[in-house]
Protein backbone atom coordinates (compact mmCIF):
# COMPACT_ATOMS: atom_id res chain seq x y z
CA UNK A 1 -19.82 -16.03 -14.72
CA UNK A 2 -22.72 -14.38 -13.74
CA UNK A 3 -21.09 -12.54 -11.02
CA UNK A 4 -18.49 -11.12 -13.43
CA UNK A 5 -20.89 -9.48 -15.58
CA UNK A 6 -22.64 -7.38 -12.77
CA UNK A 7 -19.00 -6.54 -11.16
CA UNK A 8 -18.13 -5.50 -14.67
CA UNK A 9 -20.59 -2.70 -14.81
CA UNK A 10 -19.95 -1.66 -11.17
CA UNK A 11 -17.60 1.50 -11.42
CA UNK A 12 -14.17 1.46 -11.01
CA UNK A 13 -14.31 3.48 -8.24
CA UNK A 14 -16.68 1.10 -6.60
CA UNK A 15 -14.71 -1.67 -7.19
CA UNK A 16 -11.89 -0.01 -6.11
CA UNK A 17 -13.69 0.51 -2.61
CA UNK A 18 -14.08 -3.05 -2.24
CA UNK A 19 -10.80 -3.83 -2.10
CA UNK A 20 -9.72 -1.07 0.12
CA UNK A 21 -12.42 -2.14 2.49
CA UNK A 22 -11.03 -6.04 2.62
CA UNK A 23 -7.54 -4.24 2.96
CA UNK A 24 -8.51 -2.50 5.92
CA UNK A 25 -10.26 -5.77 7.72
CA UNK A 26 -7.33 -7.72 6.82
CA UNK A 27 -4.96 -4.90 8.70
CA UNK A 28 -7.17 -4.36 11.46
CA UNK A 29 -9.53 -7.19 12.80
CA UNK A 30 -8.80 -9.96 10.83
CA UNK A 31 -4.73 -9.75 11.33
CA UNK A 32 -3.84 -12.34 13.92
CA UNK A 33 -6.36 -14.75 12.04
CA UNK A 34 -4.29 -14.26 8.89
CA UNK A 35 -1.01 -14.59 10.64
CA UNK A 36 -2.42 -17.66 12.53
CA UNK A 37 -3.49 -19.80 9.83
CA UNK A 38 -0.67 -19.07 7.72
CA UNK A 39 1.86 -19.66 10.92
CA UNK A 40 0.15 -23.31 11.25
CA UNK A 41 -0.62 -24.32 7.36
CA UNK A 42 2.41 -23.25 6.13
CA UNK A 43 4.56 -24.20 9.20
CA UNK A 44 6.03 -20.29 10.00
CA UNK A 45 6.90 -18.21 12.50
CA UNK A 46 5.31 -15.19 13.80
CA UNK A 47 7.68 -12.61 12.22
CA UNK A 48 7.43 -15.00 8.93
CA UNK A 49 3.62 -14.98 9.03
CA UNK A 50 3.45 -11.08 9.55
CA UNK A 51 5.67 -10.77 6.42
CA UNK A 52 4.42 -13.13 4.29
CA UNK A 53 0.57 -13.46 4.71
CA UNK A 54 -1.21 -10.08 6.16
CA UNK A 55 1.54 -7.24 4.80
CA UNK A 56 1.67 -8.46 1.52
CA UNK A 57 -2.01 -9.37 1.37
CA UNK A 58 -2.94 -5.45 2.32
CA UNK A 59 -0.54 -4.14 0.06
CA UNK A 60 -1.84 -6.46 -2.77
């Protein structure tokens, strides 16, 4: 709770960066990490993984 109240004064277009940044690491550098963990927790392939975990993740 006291996190919410210090992100709730940031500006929107600061939080706004935020979440571009984390969309950027999750399309770039962090990509085959996403795909992996999701290919081996949720039992998927590679094409499944791609799909499900780090393109809808970045366009979240």
């Amino acid at each position: 709770m006291e996190a919410r109240k210090s992100w709730s004064q940031l500006p929107w277009e600061q939080r706004a960066g935020i979440f571009l940044r984390a969309a950027e690491l999750i399309a770039g550098p962090y990509r085959a990490k996403i795909n992996a963990s999701t290919m081996i927790a949720q039992s998927k392939t590679v094409f499944q993984a791609e799909i499900d975990a780090a393109c809808e993740f970045v366009i979240f």
